[in-house]
PDB file of N, CA and C in Angstrom:
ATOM      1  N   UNK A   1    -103.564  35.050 129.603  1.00  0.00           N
ATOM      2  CA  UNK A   1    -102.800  36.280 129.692  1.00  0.00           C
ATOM      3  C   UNK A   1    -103.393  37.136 130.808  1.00  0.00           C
ATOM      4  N   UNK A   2    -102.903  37.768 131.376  1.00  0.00           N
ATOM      5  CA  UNK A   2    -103.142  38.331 132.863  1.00  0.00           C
ATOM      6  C   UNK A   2    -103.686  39.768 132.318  1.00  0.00           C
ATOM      7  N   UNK A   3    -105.037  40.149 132.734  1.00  0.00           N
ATOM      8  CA  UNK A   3    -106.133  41.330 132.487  1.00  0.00           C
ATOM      9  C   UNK A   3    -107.141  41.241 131.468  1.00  0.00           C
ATOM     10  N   UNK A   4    -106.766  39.790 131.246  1.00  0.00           N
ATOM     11  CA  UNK A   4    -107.481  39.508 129.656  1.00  0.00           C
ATOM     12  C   UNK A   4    -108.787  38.291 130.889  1.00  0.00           C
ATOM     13  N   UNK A   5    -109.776  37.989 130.093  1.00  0.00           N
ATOM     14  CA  UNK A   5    -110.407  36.664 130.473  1.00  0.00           C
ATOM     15  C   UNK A   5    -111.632  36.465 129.066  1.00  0.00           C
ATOM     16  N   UNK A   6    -111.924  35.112 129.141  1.00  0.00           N
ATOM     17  CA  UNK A   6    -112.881  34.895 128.027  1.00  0.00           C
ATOM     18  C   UNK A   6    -114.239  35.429 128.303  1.00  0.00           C
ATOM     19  N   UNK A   7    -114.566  36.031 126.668  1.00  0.00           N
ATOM     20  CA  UNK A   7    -116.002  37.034 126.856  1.00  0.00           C
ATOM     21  C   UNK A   7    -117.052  36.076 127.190  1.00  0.00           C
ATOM     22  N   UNK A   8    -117.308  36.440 128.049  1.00  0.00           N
ATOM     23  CA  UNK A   8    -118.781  35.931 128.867  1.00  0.00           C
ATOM     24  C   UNK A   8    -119.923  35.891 127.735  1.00  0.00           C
ATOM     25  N   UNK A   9    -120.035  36.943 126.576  1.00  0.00           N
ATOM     26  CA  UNK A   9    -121.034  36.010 125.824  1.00  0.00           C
ATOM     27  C   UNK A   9    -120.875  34.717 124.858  1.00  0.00           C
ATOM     28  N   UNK A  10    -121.646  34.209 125.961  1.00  0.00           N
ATOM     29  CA  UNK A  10    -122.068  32.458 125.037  1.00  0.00           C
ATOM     30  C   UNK A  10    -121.951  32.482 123.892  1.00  0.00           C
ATOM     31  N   UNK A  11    -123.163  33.124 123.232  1.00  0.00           N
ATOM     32  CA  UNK A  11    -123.056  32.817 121.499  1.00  0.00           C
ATOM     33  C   UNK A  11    -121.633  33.309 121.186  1.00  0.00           C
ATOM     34  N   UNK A  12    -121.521  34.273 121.099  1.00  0.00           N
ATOM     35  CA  UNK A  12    -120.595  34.843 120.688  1.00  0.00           C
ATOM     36  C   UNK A  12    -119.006  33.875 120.543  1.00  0.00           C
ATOM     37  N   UNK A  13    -118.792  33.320 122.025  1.00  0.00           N
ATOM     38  CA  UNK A  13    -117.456  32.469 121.874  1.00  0.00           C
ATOM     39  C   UNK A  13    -118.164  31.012 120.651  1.00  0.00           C
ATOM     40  N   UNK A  14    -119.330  30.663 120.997  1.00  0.00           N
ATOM     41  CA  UNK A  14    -119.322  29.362 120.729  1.00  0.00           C
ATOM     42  C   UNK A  14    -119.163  29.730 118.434  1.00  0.00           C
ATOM     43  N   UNK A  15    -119.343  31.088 118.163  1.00  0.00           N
ATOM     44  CA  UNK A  15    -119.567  31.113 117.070  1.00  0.00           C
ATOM     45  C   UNK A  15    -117.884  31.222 116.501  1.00  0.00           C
ATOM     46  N   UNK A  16    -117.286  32.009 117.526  1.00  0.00           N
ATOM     47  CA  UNK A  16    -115.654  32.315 117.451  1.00  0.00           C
ATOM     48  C   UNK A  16    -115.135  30.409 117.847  1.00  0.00           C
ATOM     49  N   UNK A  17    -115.220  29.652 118.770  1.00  0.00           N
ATOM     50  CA  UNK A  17    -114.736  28.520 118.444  1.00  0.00           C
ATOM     51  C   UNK A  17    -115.089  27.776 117.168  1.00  0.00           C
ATOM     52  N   UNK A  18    -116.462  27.863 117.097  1.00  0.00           N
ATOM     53  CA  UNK A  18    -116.439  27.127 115.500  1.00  0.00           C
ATOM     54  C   UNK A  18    -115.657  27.032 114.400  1.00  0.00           C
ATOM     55  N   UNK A  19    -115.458  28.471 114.205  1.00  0.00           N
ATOM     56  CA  UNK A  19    -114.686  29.050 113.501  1.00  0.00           C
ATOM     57  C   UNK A  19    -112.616  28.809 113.690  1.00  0.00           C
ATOM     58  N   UNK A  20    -112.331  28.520 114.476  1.00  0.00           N
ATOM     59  CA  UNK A  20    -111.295  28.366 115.562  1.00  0.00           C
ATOM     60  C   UNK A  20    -111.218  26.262 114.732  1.00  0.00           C
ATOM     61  N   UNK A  21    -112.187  26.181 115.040  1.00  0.00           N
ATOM     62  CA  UNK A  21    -112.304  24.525 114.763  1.00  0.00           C
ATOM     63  C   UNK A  21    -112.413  24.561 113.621  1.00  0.00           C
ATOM     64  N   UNK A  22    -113.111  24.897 112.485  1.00  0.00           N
ATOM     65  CA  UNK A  22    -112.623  25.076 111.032  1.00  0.00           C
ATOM     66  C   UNK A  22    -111.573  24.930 110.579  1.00  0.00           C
ATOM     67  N   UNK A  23    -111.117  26.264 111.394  1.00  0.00           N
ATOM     68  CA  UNK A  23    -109.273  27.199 110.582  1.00  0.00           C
ATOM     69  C   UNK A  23    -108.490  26.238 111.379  1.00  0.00           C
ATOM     70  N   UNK A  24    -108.783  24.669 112.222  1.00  0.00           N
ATOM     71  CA  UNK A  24    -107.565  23.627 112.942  1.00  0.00           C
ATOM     72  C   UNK A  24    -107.061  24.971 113.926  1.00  0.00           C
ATOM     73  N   UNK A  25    -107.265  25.885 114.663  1.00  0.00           N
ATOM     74  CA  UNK A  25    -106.696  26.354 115.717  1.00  0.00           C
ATOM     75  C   UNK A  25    -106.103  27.512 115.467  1.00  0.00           C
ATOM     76  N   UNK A  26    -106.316  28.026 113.974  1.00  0.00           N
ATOM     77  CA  UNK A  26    -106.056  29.084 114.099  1.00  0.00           C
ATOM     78  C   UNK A  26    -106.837  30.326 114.136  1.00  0.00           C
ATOM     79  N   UNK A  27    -106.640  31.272 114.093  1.00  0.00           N
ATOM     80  CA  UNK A  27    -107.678  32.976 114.229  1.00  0.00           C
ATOM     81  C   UNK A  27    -108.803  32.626 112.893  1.00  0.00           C
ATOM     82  N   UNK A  28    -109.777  32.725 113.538  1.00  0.00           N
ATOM     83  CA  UNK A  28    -110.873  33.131 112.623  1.00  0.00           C
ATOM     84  C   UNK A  28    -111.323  34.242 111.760  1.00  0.00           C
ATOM     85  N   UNK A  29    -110.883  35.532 111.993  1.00  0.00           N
ATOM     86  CA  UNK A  29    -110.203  36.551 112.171  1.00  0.00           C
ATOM     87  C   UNK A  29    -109.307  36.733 111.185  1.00  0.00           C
ATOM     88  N   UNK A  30    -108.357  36.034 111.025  1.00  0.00           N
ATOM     89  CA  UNK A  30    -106.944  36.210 109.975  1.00  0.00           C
ATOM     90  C   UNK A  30    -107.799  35.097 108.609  1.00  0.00           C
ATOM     91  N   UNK A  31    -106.976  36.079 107.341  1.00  0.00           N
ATOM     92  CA  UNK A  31    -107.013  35.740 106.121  1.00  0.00           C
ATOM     93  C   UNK A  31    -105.839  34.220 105.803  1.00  0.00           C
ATOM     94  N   UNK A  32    -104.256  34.549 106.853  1.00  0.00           N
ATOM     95  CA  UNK A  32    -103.839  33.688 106.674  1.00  0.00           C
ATOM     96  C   UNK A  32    -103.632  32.906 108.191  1.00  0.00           C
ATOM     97  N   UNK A  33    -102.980  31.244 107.605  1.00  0.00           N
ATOM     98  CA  UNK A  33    -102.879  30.420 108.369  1.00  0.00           C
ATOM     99  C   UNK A  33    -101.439  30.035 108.919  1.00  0.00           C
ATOM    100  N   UNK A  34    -100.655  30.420 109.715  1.00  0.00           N
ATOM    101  CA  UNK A  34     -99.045  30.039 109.595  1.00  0.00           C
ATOM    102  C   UNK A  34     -99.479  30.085 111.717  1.00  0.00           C
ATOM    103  N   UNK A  35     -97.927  29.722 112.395  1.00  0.00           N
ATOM    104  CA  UNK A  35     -97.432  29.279 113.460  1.00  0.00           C
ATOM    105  C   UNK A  35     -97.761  30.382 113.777  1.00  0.00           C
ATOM    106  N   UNK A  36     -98.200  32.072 113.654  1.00  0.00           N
ATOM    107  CA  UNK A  36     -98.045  33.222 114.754  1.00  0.00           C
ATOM    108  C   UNK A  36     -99.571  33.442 114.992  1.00  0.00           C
ATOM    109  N   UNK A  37    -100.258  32.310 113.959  1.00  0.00           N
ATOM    110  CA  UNK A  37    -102.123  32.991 113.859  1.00  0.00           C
ATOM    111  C   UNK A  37    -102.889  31.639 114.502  1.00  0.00           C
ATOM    112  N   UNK A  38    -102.156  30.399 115.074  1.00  0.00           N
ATOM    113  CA  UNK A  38    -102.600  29.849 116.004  1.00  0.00           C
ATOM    114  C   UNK A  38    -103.196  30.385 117.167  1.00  0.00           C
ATOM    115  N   UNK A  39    -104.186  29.880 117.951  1.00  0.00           N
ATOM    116  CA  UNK A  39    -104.919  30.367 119.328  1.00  0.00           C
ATOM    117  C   UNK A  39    -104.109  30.064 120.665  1.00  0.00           C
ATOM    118  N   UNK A  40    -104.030  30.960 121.201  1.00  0.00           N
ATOM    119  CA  UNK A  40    -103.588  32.325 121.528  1.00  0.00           C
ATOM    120  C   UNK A  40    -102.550  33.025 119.887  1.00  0.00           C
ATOM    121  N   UNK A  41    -103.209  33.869 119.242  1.00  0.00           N
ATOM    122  CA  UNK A  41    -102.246  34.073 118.464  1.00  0.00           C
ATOM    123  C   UNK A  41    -101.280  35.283 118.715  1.00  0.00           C
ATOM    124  N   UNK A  42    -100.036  35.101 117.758  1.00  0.00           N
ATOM    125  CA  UNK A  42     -98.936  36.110 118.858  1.00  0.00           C
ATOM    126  C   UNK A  42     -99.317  37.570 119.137  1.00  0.00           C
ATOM    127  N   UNK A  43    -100.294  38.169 118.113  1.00  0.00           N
ATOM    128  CA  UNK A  43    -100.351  39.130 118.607  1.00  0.00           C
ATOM    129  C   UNK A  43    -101.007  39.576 119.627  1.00  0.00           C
ATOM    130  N   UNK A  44    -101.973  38.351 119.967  1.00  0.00           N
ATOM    131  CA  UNK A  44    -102.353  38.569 121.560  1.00  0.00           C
ATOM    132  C   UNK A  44    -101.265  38.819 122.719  1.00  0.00           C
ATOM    133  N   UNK A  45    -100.413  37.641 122.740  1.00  0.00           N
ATOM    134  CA  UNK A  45     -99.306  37.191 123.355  1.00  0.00           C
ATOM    135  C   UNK A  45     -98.397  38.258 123.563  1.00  0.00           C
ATOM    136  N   UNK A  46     -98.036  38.972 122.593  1.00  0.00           N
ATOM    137  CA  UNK A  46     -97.160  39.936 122.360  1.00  0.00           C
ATOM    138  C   UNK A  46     -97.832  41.403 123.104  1.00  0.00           C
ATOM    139  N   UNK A  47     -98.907  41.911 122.432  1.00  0.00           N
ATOM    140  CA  UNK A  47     -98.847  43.002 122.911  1.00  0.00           C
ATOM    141  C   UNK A  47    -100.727  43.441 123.060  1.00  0.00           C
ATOM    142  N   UNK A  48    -101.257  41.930 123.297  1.00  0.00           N
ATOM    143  CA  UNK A  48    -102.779  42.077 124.186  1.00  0.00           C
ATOM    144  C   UNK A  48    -103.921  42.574 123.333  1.00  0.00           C
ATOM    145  N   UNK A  49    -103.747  42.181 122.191  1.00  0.00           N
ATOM    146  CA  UNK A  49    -104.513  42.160 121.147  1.00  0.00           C
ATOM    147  C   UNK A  49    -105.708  41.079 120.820  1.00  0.00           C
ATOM    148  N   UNK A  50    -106.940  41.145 120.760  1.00  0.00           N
ATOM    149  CA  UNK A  50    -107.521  40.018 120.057  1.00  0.00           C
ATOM    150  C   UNK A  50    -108.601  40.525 119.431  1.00  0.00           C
ATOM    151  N   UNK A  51    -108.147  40.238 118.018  1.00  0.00           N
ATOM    152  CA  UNK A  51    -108.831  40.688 117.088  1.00  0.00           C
ATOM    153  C   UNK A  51    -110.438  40.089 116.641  1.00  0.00           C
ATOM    154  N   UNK A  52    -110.681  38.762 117.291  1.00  0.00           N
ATOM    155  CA  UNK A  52    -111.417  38.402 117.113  1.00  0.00           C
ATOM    156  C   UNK A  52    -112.546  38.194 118.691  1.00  0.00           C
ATOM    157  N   UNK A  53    -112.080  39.044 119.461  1.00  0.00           N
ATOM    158  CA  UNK A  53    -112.649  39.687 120.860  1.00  0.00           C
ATOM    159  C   UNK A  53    -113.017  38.173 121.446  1.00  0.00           C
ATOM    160  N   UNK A  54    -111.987  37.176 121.160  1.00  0.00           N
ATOM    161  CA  UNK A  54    -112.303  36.026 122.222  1.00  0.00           C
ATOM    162  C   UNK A  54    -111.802  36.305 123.267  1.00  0.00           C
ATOM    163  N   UNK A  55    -110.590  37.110 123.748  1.00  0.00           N
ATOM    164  CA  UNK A  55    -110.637  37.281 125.067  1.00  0.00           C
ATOM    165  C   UNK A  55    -110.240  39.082 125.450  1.00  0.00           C
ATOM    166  N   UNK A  56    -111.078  39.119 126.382  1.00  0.00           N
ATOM    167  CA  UNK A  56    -111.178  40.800 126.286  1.00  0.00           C
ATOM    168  C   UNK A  56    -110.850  41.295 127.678  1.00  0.00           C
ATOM    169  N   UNK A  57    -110.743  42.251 127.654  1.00  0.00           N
ATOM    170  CA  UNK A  57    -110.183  42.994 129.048  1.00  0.00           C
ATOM    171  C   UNK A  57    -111.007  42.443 130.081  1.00  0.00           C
ATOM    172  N   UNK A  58    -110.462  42.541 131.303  1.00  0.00           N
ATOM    173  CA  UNK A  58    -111.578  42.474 132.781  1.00  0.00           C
ATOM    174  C   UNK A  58    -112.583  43.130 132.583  1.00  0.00           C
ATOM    175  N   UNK A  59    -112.361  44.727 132.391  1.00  0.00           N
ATOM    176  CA  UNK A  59    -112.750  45.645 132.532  1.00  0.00           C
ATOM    177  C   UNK A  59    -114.264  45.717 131.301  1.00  0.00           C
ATOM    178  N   UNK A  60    -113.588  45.345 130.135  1.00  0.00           N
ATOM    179  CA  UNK A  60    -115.247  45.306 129.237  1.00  0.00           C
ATOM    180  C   UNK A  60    -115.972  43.793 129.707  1.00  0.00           C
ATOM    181  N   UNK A  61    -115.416  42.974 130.089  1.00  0.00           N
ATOM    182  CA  UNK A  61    -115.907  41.260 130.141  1.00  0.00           C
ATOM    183  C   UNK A  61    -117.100  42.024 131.376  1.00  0.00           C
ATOM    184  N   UNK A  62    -116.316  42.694 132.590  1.00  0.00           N
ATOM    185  CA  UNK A  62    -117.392  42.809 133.695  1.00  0.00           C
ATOM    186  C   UNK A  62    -118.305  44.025 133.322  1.00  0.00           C
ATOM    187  N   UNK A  63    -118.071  45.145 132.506  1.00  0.00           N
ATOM    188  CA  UNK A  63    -119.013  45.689 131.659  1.00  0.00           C
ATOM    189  C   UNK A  63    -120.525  44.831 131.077  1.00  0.00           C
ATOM    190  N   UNK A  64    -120.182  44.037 129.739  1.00  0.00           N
ATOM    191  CA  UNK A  64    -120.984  43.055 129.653  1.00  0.00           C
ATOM    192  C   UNK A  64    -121.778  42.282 130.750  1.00  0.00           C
ATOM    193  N   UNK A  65    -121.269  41.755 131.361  1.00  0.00           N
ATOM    194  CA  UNK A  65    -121.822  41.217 132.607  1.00  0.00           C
ATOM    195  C   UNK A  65    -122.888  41.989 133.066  1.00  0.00           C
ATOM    196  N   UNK A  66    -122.326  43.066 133.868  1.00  0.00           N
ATOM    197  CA  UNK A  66    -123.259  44.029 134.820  1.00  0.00           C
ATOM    198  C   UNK A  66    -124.470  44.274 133.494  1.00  0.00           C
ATOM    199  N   UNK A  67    -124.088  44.652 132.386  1.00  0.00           N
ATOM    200  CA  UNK A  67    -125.446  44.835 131.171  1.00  0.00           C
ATOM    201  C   UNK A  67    -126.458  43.535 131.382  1.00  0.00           C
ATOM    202  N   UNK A  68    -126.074  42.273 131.325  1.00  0.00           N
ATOM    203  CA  UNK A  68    -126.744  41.562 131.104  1.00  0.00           C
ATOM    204  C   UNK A  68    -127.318  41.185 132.711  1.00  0.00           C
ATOM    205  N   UNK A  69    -126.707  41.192 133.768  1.00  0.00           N
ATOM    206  CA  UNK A  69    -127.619  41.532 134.696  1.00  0.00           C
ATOM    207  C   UNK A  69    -128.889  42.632 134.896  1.00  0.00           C
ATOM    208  N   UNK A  70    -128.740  43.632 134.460  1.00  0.00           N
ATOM    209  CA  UNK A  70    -129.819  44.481 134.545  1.00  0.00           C
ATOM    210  C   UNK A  70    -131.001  44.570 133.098  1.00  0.00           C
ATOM    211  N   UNK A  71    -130.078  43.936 132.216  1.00  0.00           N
ATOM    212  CA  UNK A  71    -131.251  43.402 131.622  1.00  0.00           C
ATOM    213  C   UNK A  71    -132.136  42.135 131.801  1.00  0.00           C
ATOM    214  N   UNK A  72    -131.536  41.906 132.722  1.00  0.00           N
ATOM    215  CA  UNK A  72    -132.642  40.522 133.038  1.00  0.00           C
ATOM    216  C   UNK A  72    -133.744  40.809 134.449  1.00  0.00           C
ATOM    217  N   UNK A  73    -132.701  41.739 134.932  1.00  0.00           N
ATOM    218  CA  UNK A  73    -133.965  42.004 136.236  1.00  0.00           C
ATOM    219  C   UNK A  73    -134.546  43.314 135.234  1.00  0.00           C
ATOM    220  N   UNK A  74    -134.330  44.311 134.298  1.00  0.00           N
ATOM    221  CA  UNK A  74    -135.650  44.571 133.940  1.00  0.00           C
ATOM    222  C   UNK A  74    -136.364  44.052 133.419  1.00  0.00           C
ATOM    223  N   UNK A  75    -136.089  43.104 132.482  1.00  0.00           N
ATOM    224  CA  UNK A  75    -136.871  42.286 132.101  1.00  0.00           C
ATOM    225  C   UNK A  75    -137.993  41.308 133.178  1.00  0.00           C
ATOM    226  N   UNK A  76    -137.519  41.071 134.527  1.00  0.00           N
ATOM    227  CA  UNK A  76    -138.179  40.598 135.196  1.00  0.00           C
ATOM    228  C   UNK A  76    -139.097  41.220 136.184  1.00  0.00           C
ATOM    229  N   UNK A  77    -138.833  43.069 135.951  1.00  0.00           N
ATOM    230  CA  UNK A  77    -139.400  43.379 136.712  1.00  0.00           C
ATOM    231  C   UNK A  77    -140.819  43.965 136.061  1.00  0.00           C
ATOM    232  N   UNK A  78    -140.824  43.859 134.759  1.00  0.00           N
ATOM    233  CA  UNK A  78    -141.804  43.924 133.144  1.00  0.00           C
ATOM    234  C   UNK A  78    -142.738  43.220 133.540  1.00  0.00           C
ATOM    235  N   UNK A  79    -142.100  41.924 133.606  1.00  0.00           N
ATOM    236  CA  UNK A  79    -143.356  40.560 133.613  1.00  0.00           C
ATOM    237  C   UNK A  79    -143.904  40.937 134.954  1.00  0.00           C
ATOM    238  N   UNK A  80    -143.337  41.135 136.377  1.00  0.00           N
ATOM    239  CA  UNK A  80    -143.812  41.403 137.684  1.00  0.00           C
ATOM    240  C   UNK A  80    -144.713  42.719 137.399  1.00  0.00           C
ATOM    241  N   UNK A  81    -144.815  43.633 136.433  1.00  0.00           N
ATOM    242  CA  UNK A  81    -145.862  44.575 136.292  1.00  0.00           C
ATOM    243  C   UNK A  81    -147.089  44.028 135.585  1.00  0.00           C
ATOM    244  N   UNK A  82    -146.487  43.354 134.672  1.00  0.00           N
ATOM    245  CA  UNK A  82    -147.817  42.632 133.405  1.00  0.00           C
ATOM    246  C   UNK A  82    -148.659  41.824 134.441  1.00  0.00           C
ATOM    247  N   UNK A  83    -147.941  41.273 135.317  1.00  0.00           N
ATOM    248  CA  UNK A  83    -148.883  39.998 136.025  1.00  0.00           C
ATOM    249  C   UNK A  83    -149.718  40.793 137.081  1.00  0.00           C
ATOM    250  N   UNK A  84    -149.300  42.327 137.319  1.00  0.00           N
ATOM    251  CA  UNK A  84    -149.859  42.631 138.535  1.00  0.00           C
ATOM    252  C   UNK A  84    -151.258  43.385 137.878  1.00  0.00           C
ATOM    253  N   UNK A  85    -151.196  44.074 136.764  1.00  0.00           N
ATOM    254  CA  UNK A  85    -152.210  44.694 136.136  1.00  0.00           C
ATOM    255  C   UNK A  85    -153.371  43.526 135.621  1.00  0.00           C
TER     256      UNK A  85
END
């Protein structure tokens, strides 16, 4: 779906597919199982919903992102102090 893309965190999808593979393809998310709660389910389709945040806006996906970039260079810039002291 166009503005949507899959959330960049790893765990996170691989715990939402599991779940996805359980329910045979449908929402992990939903209580029930019928043709509109299959993946992509309609209310994504329809009106850009996903309740179970497998696929999320551009806009928070590159949010996340930029977080986990700067937590890794602070994190790297931690160890570059520990090693220098």
């Amino acid at each position: 779906m166009k503005g949507f893309r899959l959330n960049p965190d790893k765990k996170y999808v691989d715990i939402i597919m599991n779940g996805l593979e359980r329910k045979n393809g449908h929402c992990p998310c939903r209580l029930e199982d019928n043709e509109t709660t299959l993946c992509p389910c309609d209310e994504f389709v329809s009106e850009g919903i996903c309740k179970c945040k497998l696929y999320i806006p551009f806009e928070e996906a590159e949010e996340i992102i930029r977080k986990k970039v700067l937590d890794k260079e602070s994190n790297e810039n931690i160890k570059m102090e520990k090693k220098e002291d």
